[in-house]
Protein backbone atom coordinates (compact mmCIF):
# COMPACT_ATOMS: atom_id res chain seq x y z
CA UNK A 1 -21.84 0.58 -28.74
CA UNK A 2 -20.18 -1.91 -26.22
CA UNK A 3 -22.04 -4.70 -24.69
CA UNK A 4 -22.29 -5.20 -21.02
CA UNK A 5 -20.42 -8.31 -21.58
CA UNK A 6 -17.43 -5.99 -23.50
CA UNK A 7 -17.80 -2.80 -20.60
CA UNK A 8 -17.51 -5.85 -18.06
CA UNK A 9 -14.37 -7.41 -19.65
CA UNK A 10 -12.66 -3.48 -20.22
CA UNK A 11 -13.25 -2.90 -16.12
CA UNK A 12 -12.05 -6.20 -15.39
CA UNK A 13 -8.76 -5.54 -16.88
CA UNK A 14 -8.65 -2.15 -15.69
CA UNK A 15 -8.86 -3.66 -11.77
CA UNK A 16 -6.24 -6.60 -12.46
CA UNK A 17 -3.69 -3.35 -13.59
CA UNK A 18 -4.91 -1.25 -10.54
CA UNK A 19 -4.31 -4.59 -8.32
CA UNK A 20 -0.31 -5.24 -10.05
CA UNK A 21 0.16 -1.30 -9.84
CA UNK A 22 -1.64 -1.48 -5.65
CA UNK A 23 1.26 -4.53 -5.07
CA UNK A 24 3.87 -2.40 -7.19
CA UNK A 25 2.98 0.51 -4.81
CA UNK A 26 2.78 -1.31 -1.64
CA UNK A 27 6.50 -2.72 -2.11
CA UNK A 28 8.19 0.31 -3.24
CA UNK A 29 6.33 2.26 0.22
CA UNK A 30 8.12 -0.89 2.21
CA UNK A 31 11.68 -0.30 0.75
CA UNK A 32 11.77 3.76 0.97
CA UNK A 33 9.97 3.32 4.44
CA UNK A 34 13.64 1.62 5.62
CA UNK A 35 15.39 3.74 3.45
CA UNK A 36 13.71 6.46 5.37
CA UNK A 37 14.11 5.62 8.31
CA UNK A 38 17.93 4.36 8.42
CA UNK A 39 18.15 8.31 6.88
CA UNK A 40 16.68 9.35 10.15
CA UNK A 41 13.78 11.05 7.89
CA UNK A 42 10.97 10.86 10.24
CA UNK A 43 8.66 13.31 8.11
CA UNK A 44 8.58 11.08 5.25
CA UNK A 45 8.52 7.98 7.27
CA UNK A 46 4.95 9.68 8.68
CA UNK A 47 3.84 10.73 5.22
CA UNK A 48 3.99 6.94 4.42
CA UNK A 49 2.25 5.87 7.37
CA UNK A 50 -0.83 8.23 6.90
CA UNK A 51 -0.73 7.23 3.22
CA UNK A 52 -1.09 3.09 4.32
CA UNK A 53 -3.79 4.17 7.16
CA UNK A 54 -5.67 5.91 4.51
CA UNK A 55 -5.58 2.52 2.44
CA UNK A 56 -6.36 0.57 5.60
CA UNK A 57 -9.51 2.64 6.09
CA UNK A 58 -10.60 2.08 2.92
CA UNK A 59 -9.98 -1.70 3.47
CA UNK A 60 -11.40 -1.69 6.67
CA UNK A 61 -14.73 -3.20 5.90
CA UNK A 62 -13.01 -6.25 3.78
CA UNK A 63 -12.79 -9.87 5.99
CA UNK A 64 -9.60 -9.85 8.56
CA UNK A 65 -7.00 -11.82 7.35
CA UNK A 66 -6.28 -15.38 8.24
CA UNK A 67 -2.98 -15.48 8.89
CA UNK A 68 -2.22 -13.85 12.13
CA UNK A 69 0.31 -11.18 11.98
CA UNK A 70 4.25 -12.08 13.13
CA UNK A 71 6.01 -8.57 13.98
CA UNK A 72 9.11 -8.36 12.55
CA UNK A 73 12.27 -8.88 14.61
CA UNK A 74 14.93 -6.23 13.03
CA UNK A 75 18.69 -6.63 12.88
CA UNK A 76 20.33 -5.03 15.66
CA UNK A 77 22.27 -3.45 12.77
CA UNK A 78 18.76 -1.93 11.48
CA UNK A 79 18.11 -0.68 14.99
CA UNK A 80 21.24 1.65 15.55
CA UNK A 81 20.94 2.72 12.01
CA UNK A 82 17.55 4.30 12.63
CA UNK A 83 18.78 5.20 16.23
CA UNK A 84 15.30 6.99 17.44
CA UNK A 85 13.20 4.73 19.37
CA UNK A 86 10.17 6.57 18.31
CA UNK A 87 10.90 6.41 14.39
CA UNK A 88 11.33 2.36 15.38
CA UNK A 89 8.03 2.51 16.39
CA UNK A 90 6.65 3.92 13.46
CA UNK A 91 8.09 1.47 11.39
CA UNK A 92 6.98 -1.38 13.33
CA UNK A 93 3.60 0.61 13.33
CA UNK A 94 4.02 0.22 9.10
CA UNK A 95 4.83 -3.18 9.07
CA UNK A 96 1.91 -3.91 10.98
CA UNK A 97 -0.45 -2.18 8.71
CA UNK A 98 1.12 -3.11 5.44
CA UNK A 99 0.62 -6.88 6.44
CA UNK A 100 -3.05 -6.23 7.20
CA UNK A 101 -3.19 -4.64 3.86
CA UNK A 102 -1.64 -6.95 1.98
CA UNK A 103 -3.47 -9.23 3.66
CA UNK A 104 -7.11 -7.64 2.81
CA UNK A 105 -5.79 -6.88 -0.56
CA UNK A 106 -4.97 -10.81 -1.40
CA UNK A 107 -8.14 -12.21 -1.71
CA UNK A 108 -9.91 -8.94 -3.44
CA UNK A 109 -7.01 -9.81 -6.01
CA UNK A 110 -8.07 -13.70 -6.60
CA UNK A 111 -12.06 -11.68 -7.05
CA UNK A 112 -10.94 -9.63 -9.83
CA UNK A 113 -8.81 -12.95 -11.64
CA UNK A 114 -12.04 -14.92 -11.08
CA UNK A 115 -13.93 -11.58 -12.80
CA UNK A 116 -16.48 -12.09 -9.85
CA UNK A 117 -16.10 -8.70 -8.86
CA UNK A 118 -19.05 -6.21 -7.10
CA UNK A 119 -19.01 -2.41 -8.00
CA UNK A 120 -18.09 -1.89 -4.38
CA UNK A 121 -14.89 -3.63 -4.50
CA UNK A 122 -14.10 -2.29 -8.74
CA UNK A 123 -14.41 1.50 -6.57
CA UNK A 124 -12.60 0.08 -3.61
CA UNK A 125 -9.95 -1.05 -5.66
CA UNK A 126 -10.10 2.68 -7.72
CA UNK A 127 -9.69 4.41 -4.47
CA UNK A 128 -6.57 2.88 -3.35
CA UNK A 129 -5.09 3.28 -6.63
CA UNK A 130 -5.72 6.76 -6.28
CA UNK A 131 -4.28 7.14 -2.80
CA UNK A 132 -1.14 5.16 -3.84
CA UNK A 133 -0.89 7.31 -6.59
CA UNK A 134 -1.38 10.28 -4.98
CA UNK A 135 1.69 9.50 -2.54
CA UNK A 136 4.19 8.26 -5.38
CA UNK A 137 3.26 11.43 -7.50
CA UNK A 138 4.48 13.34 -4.26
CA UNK A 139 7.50 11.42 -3.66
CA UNK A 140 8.97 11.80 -7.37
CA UNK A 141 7.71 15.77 -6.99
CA UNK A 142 9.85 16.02 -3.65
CA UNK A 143 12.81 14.10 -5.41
CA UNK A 144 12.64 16.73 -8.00
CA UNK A 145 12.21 19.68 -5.95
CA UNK A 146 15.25 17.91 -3.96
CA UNK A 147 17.72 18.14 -7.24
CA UNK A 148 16.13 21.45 -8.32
């Protein structure tokens, strides 16, 4: 039988791999949301947005961070590459949100190192794993229905 001590240290290191596989997740959505949108795929650019609002929502009651947020001044390049105005805006609209995650997400990462962690935050921390998860899972199934 495990001690509390044990069960504490086992869901400790189960959050610090959620929190590396949350950052993982939260770069690779960043890179396919430009890949996405420079391939004019507006859908998928959408299904990424709902997937970080989702996370946000979750994060929502967590402290705002401090930094303010600096939108992010694309490369004219960028800009005729993507072409629609509206699918601009929906990156920006990303951007925007996956700071203020990233942002929430920081310090709830420094908790779980410190292993001062409440069982809010350990199922906090679960549920974005699962909605990050959720979205990749439907990304590689789309990829393979694509080569199929």
């Amino acid at each position: 039988i495990m001690s509390s001590a044990e069960k504490q240290k086992q869901l400790n290191e189960l959050l610090a791999k959620s929190a590396k596989f949350i950052v993982a997740n939260l770069n690779a959505i960043e890179k396919e949301m430009y890949i996405f949108a420079i391939k004019q795929k507006k859908e998928k650019c959408l299904h990424a947005c709902q997937t970080l609002k989702t996370v946000c929502d979750i994060l929502a009651p967590y402290p705002e961070p401090e930094t303010q947020y600096e939108p992010r001044v694309y490369p004219e390049s960028f800009k005729q590459k993507v072409g629609d105005p509206k699918l601009l805006a929906i990156v920006q609209q990303m951007d925007a949100v996956l700071a203020l995650i990233r942002g929430k997400v920081i310090p709830i990462i420094r908790l779980i190192k410190s292993g001062k962690i409440s069982a809010r935050v350990s199922s906090d921390v679960i549920k974005i794993n699962q909605v990050l998860k959720v979205y990749i899972d439907s990304l590689t199934t789309q990829a393979g229905a694509a080569k199929a």
